[in-house]
C-alpha atoms as a PDB file:
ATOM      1  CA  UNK A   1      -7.730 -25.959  -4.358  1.00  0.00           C
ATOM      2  CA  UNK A   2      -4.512 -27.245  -2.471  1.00  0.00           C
ATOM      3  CA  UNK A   3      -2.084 -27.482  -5.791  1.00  0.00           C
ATOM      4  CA  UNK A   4      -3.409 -24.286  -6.964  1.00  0.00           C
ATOM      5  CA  UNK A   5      -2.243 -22.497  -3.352  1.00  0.00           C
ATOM      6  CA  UNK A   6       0.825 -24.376  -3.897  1.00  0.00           C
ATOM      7  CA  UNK A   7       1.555 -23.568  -7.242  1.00  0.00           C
ATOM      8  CA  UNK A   8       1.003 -19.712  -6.273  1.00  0.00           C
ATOM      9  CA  UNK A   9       2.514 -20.124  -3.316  1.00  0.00           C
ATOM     10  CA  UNK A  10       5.904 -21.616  -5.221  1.00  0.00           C
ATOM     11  CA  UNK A  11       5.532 -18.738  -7.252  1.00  0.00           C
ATOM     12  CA  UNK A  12       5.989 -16.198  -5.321  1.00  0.00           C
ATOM     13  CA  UNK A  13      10.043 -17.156  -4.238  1.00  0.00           C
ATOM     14  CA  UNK A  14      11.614 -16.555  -7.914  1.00  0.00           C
ATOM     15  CA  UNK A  15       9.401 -13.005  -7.894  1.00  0.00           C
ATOM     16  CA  UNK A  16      10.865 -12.152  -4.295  1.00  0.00           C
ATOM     17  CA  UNK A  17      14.120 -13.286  -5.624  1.00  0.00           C
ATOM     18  CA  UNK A  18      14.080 -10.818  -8.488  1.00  0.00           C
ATOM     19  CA  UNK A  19      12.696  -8.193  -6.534  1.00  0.00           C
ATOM     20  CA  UNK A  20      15.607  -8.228  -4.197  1.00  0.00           C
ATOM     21  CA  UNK A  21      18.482  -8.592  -6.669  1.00  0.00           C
ATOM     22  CA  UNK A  22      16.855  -5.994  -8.297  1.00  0.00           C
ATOM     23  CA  UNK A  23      16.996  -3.394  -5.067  1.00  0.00           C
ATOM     24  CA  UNK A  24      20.350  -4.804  -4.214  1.00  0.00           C
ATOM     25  CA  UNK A  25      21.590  -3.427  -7.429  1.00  0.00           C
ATOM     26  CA  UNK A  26      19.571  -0.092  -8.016  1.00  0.00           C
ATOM     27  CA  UNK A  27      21.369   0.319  -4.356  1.00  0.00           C
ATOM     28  CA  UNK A  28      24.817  -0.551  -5.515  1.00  0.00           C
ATOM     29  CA  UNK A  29      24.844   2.059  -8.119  1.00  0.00           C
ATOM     30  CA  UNK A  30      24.375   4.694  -6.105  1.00  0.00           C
ATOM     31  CA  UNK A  31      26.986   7.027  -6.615  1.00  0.00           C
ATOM     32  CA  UNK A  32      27.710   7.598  -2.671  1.00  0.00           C
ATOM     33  CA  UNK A  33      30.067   4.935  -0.773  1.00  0.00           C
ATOM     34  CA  UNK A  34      28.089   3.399   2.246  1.00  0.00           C
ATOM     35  CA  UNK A  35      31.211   3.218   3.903  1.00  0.00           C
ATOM     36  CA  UNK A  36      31.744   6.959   3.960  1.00  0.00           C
ATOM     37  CA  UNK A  37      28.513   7.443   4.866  1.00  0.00           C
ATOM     38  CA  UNK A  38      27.949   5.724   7.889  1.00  0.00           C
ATOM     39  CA  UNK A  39      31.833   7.190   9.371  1.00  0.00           C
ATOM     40  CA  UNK A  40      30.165  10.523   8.076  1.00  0.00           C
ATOM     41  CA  UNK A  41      27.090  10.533  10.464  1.00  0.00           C
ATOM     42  CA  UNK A  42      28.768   8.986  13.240  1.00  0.00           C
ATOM     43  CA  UNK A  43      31.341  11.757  12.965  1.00  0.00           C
ATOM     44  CA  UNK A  44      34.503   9.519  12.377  1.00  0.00           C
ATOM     45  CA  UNK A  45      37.338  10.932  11.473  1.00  0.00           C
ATOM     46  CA  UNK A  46      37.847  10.054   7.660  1.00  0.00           C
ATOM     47  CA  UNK A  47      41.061   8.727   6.218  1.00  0.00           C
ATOM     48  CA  UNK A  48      42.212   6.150   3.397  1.00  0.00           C
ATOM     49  CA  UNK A  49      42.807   3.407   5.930  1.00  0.00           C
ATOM     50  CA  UNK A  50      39.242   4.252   8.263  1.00  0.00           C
ATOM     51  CA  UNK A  51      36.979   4.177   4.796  1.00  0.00           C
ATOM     52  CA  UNK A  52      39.364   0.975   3.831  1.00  0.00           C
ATOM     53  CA  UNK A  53      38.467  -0.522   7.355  1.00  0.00           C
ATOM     54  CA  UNK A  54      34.702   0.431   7.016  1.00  0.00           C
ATOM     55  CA  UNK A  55      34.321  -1.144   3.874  1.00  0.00           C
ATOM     56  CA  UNK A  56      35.888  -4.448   5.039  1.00  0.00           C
ATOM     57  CA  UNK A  57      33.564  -4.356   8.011  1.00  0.00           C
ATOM     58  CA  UNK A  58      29.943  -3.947   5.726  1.00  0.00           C
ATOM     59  CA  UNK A  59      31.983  -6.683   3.042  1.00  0.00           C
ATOM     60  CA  UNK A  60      32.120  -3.904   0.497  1.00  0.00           C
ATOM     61  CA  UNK A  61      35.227  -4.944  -1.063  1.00  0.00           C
ATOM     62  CA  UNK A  62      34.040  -8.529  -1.554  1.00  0.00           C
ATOM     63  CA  UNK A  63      32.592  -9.531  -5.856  1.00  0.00           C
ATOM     64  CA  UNK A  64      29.302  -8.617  -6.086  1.00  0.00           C
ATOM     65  CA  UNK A  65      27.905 -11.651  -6.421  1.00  0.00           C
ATOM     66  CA  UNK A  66      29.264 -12.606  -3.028  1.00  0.00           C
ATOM     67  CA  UNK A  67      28.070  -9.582  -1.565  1.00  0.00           C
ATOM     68  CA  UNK A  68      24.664 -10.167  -2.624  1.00  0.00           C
ATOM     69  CA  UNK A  69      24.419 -13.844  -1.705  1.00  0.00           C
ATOM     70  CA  UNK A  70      25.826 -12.951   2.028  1.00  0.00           C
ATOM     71  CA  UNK A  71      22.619 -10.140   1.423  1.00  0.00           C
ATOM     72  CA  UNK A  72      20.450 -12.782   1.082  1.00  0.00           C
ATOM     73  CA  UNK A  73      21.566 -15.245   3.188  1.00  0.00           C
ATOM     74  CA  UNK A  74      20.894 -12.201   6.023  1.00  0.00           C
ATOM     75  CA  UNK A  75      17.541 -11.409   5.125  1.00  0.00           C
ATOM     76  CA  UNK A  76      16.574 -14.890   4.858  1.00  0.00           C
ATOM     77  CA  UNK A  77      17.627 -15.345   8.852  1.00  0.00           C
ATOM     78  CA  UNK A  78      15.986 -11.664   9.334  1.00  0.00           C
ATOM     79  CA  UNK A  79      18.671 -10.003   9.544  1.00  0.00           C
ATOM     80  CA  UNK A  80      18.385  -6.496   7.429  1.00  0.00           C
ATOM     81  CA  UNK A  81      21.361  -5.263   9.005  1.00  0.00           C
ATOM     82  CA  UNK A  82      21.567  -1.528  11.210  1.00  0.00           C
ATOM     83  CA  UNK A  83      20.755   1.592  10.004  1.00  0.00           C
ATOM     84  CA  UNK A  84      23.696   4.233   9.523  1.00  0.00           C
ATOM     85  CA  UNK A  85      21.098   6.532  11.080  1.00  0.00           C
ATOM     86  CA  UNK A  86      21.072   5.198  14.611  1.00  0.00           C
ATOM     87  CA  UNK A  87      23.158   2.071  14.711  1.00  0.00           C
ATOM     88  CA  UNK A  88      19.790   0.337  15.861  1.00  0.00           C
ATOM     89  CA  UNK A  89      18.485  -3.153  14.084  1.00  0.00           C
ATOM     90  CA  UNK A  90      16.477  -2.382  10.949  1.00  0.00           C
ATOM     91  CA  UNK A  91      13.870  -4.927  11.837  1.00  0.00           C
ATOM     92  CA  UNK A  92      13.184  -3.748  15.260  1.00  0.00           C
ATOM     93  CA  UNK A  93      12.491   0.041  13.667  1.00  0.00           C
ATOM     94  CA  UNK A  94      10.238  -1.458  10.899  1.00  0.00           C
ATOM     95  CA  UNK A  95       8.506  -3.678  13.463  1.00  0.00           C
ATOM     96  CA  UNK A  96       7.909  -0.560  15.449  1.00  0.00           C
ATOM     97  CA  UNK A  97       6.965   1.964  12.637  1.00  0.00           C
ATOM     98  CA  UNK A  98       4.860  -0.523  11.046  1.00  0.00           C
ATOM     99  CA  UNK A  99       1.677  -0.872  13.089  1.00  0.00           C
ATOM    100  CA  UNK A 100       1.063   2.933  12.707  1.00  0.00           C
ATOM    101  CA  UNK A 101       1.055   2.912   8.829  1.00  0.00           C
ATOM    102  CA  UNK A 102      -1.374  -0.224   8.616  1.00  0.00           C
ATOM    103  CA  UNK A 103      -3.634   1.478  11.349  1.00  0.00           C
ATOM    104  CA  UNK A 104      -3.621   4.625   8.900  1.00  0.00           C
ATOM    105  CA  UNK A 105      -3.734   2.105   5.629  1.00  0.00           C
ATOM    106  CA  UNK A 106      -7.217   0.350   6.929  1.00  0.00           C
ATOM    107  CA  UNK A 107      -8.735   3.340   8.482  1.00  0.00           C
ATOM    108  CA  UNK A 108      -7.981   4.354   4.809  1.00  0.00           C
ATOM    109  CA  UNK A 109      -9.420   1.587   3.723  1.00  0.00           C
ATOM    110  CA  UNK A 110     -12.923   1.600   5.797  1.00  0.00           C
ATOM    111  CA  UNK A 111     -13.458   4.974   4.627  1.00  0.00           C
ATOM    112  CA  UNK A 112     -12.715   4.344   0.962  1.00  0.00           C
ATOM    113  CA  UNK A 113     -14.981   0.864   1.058  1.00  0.00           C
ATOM    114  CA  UNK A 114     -17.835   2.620   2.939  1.00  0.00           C
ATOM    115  CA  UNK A 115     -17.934   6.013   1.025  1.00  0.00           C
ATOM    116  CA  UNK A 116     -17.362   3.969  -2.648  1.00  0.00           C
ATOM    117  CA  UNK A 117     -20.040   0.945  -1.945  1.00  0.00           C
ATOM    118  CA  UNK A 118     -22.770   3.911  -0.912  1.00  0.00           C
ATOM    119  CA  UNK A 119     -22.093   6.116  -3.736  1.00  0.00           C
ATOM    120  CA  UNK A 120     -22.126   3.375  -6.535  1.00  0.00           C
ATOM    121  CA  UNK A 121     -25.187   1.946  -4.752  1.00  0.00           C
ATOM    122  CA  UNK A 122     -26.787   5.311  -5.521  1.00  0.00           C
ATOM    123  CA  UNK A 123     -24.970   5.842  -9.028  1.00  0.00           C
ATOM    124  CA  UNK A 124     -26.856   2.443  -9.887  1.00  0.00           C
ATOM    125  CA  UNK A 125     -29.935   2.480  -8.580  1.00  0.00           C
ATOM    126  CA  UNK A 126     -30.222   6.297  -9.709  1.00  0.00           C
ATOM    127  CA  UNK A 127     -28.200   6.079 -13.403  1.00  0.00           C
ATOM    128  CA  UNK A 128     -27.593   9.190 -15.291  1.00  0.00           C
ATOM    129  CA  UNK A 129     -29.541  11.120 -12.548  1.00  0.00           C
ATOM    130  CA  UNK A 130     -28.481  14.461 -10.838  1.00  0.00           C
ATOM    131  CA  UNK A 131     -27.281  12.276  -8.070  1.00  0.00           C
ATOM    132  CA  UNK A 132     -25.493  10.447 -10.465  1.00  0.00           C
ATOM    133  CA  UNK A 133     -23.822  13.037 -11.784  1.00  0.00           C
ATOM    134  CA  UNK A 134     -23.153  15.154  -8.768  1.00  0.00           C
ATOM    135  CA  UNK A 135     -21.835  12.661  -6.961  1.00  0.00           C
ATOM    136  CA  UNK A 136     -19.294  11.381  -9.750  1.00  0.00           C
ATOM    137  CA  UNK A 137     -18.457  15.280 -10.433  1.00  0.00           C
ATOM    138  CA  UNK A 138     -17.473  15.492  -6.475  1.00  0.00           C
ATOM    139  CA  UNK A 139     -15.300  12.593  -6.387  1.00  0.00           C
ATOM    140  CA  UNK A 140     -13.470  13.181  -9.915  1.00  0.00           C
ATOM    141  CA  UNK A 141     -12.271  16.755  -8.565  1.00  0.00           C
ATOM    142  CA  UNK A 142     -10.943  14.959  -5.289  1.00  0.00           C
ATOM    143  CA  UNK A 143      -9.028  12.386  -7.836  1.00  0.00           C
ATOM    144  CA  UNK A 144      -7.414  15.148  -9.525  1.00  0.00           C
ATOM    145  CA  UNK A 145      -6.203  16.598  -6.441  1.00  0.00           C
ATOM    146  CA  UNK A 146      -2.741  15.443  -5.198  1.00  0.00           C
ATOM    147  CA  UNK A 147      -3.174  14.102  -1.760  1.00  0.00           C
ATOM    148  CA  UNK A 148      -0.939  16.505  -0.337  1.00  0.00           C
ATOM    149  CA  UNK A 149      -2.769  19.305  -0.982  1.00  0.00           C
ATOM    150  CA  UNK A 150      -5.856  17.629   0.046  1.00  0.00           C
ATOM    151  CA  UNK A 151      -3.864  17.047   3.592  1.00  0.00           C
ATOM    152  CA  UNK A 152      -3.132  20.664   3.676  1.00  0.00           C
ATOM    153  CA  UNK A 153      -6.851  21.545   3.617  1.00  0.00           C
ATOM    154  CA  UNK A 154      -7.805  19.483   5.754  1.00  0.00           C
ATOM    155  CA  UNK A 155      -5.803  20.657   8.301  1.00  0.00           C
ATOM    156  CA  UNK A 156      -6.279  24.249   7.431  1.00  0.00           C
ATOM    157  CA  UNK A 157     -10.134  23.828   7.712  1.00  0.00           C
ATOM    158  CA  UNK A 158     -10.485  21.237  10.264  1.00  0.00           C
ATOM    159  CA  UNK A 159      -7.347  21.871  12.726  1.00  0.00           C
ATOM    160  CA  UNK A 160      -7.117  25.560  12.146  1.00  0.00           C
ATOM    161  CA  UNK A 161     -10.271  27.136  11.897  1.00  0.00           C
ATOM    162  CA  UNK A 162     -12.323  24.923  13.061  1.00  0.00           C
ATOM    163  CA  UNK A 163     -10.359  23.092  15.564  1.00  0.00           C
ATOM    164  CA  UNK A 164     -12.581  19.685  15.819  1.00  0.00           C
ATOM    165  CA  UNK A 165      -9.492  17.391  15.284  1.00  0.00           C
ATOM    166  CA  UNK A 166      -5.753  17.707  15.825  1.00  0.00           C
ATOM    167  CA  UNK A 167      -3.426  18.496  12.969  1.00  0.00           C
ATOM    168  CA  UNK A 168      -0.224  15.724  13.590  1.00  0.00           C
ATOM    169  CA  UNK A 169       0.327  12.805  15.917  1.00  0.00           C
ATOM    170  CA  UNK A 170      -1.450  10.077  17.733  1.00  0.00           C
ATOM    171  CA  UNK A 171      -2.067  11.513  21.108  1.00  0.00           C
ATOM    172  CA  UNK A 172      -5.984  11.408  20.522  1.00  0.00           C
ATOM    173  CA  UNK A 173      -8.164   8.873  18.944  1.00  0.00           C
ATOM    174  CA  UNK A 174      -9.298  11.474  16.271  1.00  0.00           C
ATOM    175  CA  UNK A 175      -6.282  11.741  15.244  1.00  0.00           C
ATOM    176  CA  UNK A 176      -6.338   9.201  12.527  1.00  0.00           C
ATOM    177  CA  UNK A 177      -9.211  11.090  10.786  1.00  0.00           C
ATOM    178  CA  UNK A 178      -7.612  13.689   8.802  1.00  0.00           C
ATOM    179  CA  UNK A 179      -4.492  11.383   7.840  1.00  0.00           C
ATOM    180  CA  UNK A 180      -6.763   8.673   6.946  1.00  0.00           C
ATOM    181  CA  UNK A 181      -9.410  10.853   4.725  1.00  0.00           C
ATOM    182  CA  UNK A 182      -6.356  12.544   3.311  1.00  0.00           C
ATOM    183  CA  UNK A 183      -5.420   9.048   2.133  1.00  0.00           C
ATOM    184  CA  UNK A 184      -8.186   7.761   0.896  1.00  0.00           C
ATOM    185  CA  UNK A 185     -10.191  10.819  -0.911  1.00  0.00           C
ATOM    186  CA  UNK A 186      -8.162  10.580  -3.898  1.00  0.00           C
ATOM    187  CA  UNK A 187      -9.217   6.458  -4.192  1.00  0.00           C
ATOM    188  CA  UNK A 188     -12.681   6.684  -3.525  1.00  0.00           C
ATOM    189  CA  UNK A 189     -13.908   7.807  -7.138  1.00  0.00           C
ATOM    190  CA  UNK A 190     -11.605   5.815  -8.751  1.00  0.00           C
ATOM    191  CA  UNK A 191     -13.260   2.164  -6.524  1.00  0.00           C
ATOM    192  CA  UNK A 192     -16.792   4.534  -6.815  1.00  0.00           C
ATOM    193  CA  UNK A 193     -16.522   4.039 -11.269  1.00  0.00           C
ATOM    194  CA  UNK A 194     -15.082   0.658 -10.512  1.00  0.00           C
ATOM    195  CA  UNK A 195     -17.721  -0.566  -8.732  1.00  0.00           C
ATOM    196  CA  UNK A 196     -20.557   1.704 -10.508  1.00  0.00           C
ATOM    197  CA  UNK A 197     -19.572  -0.023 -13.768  1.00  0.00           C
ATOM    198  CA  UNK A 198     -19.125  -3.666 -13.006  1.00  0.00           C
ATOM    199  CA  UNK A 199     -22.900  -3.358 -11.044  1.00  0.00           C
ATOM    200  CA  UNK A 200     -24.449  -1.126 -14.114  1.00  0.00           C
ATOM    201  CA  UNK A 201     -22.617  -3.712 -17.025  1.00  0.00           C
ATOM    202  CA  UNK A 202     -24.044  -6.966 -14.203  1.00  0.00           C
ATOM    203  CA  UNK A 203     -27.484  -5.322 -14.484  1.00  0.00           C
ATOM    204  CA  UNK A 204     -27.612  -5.982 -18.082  1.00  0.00           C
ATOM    205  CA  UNK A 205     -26.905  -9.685 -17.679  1.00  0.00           C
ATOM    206  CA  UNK A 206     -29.743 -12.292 -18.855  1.00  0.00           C
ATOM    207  CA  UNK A 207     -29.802 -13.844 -15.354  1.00  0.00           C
ATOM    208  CA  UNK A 208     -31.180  -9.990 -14.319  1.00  0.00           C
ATOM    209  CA  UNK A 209     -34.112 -10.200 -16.880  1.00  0.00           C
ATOM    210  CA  UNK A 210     -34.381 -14.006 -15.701  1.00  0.00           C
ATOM    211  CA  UNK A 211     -34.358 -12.806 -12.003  1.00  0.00           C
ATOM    212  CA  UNK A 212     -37.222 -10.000 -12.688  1.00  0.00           C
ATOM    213  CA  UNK A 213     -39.365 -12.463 -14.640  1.00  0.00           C
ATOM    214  CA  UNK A 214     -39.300 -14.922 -11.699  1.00  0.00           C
ATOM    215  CA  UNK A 215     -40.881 -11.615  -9.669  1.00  0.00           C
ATOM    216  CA  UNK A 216     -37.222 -10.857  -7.328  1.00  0.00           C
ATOM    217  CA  UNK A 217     -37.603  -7.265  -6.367  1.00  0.00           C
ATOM    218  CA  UNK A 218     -35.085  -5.137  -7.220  1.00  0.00           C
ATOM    219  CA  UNK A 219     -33.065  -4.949  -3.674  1.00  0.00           C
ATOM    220  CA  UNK A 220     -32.726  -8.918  -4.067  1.00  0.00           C
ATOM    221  CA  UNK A 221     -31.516  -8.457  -7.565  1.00  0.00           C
ATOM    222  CA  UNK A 222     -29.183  -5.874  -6.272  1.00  0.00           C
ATOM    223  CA  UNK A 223     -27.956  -7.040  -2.898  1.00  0.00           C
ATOM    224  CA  UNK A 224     -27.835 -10.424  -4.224  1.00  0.00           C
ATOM    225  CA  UNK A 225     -26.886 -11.291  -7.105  1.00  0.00           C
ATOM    226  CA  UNK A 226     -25.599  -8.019  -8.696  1.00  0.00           C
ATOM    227  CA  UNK A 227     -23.520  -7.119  -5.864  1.00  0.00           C
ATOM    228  CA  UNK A 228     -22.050 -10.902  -5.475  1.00  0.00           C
ATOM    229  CA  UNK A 229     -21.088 -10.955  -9.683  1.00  0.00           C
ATOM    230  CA  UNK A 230     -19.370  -7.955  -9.193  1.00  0.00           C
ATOM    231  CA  UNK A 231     -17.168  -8.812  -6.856  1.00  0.00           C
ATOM    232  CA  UNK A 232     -14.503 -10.440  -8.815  1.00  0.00           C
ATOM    233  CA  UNK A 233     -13.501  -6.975 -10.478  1.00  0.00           C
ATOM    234  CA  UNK A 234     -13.537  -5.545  -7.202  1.00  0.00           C
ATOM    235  CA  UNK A 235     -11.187  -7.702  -5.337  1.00  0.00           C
ATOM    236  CA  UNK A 236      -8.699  -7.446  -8.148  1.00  0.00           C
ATOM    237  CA  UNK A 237      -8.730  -3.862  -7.213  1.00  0.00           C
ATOM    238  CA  UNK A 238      -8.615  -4.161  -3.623  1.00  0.00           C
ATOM    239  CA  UNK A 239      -5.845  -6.541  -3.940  1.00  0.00           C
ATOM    240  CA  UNK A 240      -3.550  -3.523  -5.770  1.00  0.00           C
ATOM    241  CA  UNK A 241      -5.234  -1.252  -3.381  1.00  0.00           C
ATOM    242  CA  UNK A 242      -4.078  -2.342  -0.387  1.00  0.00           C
ATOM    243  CA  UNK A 243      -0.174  -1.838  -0.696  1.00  0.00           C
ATOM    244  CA  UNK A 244      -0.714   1.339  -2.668  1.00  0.00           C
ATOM    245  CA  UNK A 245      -2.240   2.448   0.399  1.00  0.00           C
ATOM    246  CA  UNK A 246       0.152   1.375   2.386  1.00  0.00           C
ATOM    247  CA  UNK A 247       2.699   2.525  -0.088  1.00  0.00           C
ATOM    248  CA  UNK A 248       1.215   5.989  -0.185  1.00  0.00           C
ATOM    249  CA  UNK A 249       1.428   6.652   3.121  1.00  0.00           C
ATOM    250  CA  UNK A 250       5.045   8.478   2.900  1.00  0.00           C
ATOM    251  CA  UNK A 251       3.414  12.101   2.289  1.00  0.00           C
ATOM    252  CA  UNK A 252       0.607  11.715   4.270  1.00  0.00           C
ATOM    253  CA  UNK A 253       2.624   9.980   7.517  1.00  0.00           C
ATOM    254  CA  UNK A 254       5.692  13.425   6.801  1.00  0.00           C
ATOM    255  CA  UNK A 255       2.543  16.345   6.830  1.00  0.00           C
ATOM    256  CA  UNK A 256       1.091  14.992  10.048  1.00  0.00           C
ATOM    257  CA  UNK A 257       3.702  13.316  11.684  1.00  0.00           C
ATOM    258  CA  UNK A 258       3.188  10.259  11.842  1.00  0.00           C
ATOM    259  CA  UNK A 259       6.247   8.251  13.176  1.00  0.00           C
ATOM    260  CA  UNK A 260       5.023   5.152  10.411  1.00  0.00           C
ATOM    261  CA  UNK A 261       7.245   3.258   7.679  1.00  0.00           C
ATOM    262  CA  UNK A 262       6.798   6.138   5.321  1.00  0.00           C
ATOM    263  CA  UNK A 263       8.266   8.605   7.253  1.00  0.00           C
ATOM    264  CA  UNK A 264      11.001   6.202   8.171  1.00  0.00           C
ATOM    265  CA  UNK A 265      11.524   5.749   4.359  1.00  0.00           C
ATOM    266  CA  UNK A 266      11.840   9.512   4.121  1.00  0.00           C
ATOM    267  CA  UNK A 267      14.329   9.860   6.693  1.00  0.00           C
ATOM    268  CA  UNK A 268      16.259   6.613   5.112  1.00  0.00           C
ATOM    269  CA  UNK A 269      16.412   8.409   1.660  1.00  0.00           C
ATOM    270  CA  UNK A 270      17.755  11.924   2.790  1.00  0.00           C
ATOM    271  CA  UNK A 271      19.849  10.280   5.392  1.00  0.00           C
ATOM    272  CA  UNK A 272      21.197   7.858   2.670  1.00  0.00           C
ATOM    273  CA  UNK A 273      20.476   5.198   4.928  1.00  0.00           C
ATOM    274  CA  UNK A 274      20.956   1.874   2.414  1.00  0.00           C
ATOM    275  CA  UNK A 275      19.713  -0.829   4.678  1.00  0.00           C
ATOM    276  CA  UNK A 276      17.301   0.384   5.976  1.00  0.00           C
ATOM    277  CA  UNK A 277      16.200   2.151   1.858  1.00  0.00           C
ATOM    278  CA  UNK A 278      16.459  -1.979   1.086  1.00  0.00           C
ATOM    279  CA  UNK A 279      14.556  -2.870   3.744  1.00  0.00           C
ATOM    280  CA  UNK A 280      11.740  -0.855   3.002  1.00  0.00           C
ATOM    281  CA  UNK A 281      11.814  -1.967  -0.747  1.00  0.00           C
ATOM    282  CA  UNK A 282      11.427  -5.277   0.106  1.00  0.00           C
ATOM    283  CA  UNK A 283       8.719  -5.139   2.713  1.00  0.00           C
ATOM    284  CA  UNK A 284       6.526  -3.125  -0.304  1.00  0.00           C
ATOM    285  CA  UNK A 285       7.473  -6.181  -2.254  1.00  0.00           C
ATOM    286  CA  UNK A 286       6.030  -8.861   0.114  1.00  0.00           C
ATOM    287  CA  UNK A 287       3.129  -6.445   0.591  1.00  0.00           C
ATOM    288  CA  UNK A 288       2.066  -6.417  -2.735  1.00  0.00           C
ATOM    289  CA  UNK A 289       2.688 -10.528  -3.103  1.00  0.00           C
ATOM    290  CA  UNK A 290       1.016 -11.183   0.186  1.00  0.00           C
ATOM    291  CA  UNK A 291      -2.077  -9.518  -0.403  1.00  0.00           C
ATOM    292  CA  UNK A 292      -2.586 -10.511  -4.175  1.00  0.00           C
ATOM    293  CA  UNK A 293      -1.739 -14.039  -2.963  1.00  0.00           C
ATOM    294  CA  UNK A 294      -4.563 -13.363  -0.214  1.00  0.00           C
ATOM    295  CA  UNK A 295      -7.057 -11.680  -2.960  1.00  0.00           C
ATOM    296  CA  UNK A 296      -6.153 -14.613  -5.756  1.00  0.00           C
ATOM    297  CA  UNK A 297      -7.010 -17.153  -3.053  1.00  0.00           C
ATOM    298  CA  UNK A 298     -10.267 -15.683  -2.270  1.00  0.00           C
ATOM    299  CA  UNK A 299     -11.384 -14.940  -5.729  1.00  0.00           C
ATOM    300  CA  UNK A 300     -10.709 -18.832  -6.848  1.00  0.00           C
ATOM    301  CA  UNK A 301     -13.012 -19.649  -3.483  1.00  0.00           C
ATOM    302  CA  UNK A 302     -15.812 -17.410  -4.591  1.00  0.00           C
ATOM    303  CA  UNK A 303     -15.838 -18.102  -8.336  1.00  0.00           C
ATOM    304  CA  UNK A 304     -16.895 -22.198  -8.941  1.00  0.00           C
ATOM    305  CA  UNK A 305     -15.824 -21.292 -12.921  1.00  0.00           C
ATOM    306  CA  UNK A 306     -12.411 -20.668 -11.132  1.00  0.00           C
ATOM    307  CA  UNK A 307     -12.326 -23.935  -9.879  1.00  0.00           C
ATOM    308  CA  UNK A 308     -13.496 -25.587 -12.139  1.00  0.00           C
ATOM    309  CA  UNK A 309     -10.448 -24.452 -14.426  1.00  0.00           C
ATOM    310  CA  UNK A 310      -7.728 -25.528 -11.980  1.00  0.00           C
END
C-alpha cells in the first residue's frame, strides 16, 4: 500500500508540470499585452516608454523559457502574483472566494448522493416498474436542461412567487438551497443510471444466487453485498464528480451571486485579468489530481483484488 501511494503520489508532479506549462502558454498567446492592460485599468497614462517600463516590471521582455521558469519558481513559493483587477495578492482572493464554492460544491454533493442512492434503490428493487420508469423519465428531462435555466426557475418559482427562499447571496442559511439544487439536478440522473446499473448488472452475479440459496433476505443481499460491489464504479464517478462540481460552479455562483471562485473566474476573464485566469486554471488542476488521488487511494483500500495486484 505505501509504494503504490508513492508511486501515485510521484505521479502527480510531471502532470502538474504539464498542466501549468500548458496554461502558461494558452496565456501567452493571447493576443492582448498584460502590460497594457494592467496601466489600462489603473488609468495610467499610456506611452512607448510607460508600456516599455510595465513590461520590464511583470519580466515580459525576458525568453520565454525564462519567463516561465521565474512562473514556476513563484507558484512553487505561493506566490501567484496580483491581480490587474485590484492590485491585491491572488492567493489571498482565492483563499477567500474559495470556501463559498466548496460549501455550494458539497451541499451539491449531499443532494446529488442522497436523491441518486434513493432513486436507484427504488429503480432496483422495483425494475422496469412505473416507478422505474417515472422516476428515470423525471431525472433525464432535468439532464437535458442546462443548469442555467434550471437556476432561473428556481428562482422564478421559489424566490418570486412563492417567496420560501432568497434568490442571491448568503445572508440566510437557506440560501444555499436553490444554488446548490441548481447544481446538482442536472447530475443526479446521470449518478441515478450509474448506480441503477452497476446494482441491477451486481444482482446478476453468482455470489447473489449463492447468497439467496444460503436463505439472506433480500435487504442483506442488497445493503450488503450488492451495494458494497458496486461501489468501485461509483467512486470512479465521484472522483470526476467532485471538481466538475466545483468546476461548474461559474454560472450558478454569477445568477445568484455568489462572491465564490467562479464568479472570480468570470470577473478575471472579462477583466483580462492573467494571473489571476492562471491561477484559477491551476487550482482546477490540483482539484481534479487531489481528489482522484483521494478516490484511487480509497478504491485500492476497499478492493483486496486491488491489492493484491500492486
Amino acid at each position: 500500500m505505501q509504494s503504490y501511494f508513492i508511486r501515485r503520489l510521484l505521479m502527480m508532479f510531471p502532470l502538474m508540470l504539464l498542466i501549468s506549462f500548458v496554461a502558461f502558454v494558452l496565456l501567452n498567446l493571447a493576443p492582448s499585452d498584460p502590460a497594457e492592460i494592467a496601466l489600462r485599468i489603473n488609468a495610467v497614462t499610456i506611452t512607448d516608454d510607460v508600456i516599455a517600463d510595465m513590461r520590464h516590471q511583470l519580466g515580459l521582455d525576458l525568453p520565454f523559457l525564462q519567463r516561465y521558469l521565474n512562473w514556476l519558481w513563484h507558484i512553487i513559493h505561493l506566490d501567484l502574483g496580483r491581480s490587474f483587477l485590484n492590485n491585491q495578492p491572488v492567493l489571498s482572493e482565492i483563499l477567500h472566494a474559495l470556501p463559498i464554492t466548496l460549501y455550494l460544491a458539497f451541499s451539491a454533493l449531499i443532494i446529488i448522493l442522497v436523491v441518486s442512492f434513493g432513486g436507484a434503490l427504488i429503480c432496483v428493487i422495483y425494475p422496469n416498474s412505473k416507478w422505474d420508469q417515472s422516476i428515470r423519465a423525471v431525472l433525464f428531462i432535468f439532464t437535458a436542461i442546462p443548469n442555467y435555466w434550471l437556476a432561473l426557475l428556481l428562482i422564478w418559482g421559489f424566490a418570486v412567487h412563492f417567496n420560501c427562499f432568497p434568490s442571491n447571496g448568503l445572508s440566510q442559511a437557506s440560501g444555499i438551497i436553490l444554488p446548490a439544487l441548481s447544481l446538482s439536478l442536472g447530475y443526479i440522473g446521470t449518478y441515478l443510471r450509474l448506480i441503477r446499473g452497476t446494482m441491477l448488472n451486481q444482482l446478476e452475479q453468482p455470489y447473489v444466487f449463492y447468497a439467496r440459496a444460503r436463505g439472506l433476505s433480500a435487504s442483506q443481499i442488497l445493503f450488503k453485498h450488492v451495494l458494497r460491489n458496486s461501489l468501485h464504479s461509483i467512486l470512479v464517478a465521484l472522483g470526476m464528480g467532485i471538481p466538475k462540481l466545483i468546476a461548474g460552479s461559474v454560472v450558478i455562483e454569477n445568477i445568484f451571486a455568489l462572491p465564490g471562485i467562479g464568479r472570480l473566474c468570470i470577473q478575471a476573464i472579462f477583466g483580462r485579468d492573467y494571473p489571476m485566469i492562471q491561477a484559477y486554471i491551476l487550482l482546477m488542476a490540483v482539484l481534479f489530481l487531489c481528489f482522484n488521488f483521494m478516490i484511487d487511494l480509497l478504491q485500492h483500500h476497499l478492493d483486496p483484488r486491488l491489492r493484491r495486484g500492486e
